[in-house]
N, C-alpha and C. Protein backbone atom coordinates (compact mmCIF):
# COMPACT_ATOMS: atom_id res chain seq x y z
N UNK A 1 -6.05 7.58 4.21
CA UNK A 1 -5.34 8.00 5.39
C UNK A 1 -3.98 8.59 5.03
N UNK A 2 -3.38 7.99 4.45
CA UNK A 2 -2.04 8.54 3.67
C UNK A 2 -2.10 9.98 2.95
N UNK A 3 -3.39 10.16 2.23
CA UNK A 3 -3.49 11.15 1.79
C UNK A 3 -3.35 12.14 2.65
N UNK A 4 -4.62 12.17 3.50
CA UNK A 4 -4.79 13.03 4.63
C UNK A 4 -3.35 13.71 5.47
N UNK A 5 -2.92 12.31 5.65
CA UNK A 5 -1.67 12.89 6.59
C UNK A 5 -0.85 13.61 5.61
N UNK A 6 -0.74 13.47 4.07
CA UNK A 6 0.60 14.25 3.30
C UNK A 6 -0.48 15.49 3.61
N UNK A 7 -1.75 15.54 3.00
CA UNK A 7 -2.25 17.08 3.09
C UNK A 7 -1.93 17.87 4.35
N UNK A 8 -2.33 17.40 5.51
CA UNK A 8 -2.66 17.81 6.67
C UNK A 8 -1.11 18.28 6.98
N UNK A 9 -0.63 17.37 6.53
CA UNK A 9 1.44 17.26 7.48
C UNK A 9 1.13 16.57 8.80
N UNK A 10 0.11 15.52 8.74
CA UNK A 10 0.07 14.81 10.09
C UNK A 10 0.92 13.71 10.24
N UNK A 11 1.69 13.38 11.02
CA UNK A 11 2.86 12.20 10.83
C UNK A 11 1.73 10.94 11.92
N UNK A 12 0.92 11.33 12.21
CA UNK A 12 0.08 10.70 13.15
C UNK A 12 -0.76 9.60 12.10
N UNK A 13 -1.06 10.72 10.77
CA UNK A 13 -2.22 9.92 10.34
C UNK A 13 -1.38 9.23 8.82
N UNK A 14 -0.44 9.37 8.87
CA UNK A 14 0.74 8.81 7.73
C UNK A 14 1.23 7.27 8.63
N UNK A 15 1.21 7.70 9.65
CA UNK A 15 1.93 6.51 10.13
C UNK A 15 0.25 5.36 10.19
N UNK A 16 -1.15 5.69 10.69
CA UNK A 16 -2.01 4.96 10.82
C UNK A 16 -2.29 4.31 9.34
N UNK A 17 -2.29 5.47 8.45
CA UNK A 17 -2.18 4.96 6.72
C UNK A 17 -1.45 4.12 6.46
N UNK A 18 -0.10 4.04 7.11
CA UNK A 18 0.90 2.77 6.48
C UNK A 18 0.28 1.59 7.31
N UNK A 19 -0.02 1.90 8.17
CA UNK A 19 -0.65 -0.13 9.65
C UNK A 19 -1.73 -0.01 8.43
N UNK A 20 -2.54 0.43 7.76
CA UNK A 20 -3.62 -0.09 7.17
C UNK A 20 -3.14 -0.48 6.02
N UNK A 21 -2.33 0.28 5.52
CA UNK A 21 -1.82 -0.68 3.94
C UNK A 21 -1.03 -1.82 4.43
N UNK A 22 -0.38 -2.42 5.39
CA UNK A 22 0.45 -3.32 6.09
C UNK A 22 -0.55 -4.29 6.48
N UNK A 23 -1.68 -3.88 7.35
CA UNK A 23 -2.59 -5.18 7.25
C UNK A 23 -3.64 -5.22 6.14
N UNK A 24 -3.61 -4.81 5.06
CA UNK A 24 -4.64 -5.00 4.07
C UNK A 24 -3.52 -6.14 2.57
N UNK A 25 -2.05 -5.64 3.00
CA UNK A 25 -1.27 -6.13 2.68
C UNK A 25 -1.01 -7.97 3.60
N UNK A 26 -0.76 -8.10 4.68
CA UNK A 26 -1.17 -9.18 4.99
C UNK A 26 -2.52 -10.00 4.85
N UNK A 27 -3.54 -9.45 4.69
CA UNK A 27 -4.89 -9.57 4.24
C UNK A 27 -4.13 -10.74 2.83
N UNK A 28 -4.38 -10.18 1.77
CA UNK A 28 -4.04 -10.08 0.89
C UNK A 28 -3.14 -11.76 0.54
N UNK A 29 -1.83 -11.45 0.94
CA UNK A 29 -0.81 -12.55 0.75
C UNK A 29 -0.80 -13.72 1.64
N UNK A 30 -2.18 -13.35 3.44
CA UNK A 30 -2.43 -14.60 3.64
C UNK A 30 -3.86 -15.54 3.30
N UNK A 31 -4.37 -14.51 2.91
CA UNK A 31 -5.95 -15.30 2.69
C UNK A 31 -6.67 -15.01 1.06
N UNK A 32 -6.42 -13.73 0.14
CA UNK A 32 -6.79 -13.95 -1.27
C UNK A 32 -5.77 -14.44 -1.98
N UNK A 33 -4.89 -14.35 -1.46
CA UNK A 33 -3.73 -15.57 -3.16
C UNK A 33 -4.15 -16.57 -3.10
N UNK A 34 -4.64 -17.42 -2.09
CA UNK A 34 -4.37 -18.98 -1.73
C UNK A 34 -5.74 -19.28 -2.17
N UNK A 35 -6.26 -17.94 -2.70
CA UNK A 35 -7.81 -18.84 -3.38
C UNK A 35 -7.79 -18.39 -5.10
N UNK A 36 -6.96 -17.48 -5.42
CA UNK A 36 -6.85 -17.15 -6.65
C UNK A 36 -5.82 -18.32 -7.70
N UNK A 37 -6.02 -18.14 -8.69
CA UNK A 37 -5.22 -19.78 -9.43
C UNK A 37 -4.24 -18.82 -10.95
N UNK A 38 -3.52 -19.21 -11.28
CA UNK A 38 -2.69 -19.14 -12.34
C UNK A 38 -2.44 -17.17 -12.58
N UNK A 39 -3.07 -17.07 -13.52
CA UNK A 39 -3.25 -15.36 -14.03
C UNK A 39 -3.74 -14.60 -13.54
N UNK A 40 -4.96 -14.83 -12.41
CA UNK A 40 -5.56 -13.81 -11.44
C UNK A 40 -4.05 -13.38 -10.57
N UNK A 41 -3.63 -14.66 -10.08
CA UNK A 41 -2.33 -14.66 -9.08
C UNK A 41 -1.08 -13.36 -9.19
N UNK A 42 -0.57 -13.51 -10.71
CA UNK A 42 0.19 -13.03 -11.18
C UNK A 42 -0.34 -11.19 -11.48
N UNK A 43 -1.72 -11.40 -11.78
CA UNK A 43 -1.99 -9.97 -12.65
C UNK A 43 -2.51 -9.55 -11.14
N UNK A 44 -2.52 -10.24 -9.73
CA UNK A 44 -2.38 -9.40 -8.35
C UNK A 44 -1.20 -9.01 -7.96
N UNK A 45 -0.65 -9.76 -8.10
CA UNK A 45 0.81 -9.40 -7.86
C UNK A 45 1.50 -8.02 -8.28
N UNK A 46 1.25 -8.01 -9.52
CA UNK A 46 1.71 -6.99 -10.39
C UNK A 46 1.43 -5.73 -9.95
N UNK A 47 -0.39 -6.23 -9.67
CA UNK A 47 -0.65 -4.94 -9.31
C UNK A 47 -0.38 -4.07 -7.93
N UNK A 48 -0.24 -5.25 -6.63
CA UNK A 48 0.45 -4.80 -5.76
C UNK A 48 2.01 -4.30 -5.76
N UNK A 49 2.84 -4.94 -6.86
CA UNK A 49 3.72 -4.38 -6.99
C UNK A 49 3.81 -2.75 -7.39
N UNK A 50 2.77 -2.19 -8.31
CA UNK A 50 2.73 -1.03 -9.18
C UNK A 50 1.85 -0.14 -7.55
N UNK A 51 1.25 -0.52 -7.16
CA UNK A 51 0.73 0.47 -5.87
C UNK A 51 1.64 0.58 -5.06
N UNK A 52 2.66 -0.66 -4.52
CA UNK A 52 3.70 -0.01 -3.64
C UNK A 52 4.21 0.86 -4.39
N UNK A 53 4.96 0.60 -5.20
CA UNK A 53 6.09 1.86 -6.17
C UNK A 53 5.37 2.99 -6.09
N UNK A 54 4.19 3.44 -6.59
CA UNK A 54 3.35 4.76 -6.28
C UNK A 54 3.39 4.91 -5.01
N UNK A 55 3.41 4.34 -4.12
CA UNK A 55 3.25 4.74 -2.51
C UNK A 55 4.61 4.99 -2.19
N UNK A 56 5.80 4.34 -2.07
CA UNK A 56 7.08 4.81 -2.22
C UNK A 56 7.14 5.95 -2.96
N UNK A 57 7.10 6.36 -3.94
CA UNK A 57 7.27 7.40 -4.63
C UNK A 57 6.72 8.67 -4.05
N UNK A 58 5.43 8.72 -3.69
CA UNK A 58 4.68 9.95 -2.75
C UNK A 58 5.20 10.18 -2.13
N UNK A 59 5.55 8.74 -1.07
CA UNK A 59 5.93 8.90 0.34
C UNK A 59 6.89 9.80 0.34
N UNK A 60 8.13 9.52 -0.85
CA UNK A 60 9.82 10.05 -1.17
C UNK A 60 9.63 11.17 -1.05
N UNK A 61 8.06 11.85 -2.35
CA UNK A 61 8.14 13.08 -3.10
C UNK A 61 7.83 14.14 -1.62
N UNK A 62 6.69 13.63 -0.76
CA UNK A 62 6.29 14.78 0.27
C UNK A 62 7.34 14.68 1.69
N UNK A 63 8.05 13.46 1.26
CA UNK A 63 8.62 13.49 3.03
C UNK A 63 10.05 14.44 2.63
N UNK A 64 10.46 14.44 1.52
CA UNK A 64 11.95 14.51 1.00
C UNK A 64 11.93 16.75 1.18
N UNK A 65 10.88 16.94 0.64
CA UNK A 65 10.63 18.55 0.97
C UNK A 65 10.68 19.12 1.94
């Protein structure tokens, strides 16, 4: 959805892209951490950390033009 909206220039479908990374993101930190244990935990984390930063970064690179 994110994609779409940078291609398109839809602010319609950028904004529906972020509610889905926001609840896939609550997804996430209320119901798979609390079943994952030690190093799964951490090497999720990480990786949600490294997808926001890429998503910030797009977001910067196409909104900032």
């Amino acid at each position: 959805m994110l994609g779409a909206g940078f291609v398109g220039k839809s602010a319609g479908a950028r904004y529906a892209g972020m509610g889905l990374l926001v609840v896939t993101l609550l997804k996430l930190f209320l119901h798979d951490l609390c079943r994952l244990g030690g190093l799964y935990r951490i090497g999720s984390l990480i990786g949600l950390a490294l997808v926001l930063i890429a998503v910030s970064f797009v977001y910067r690179r196409f909104l900032s033009s």
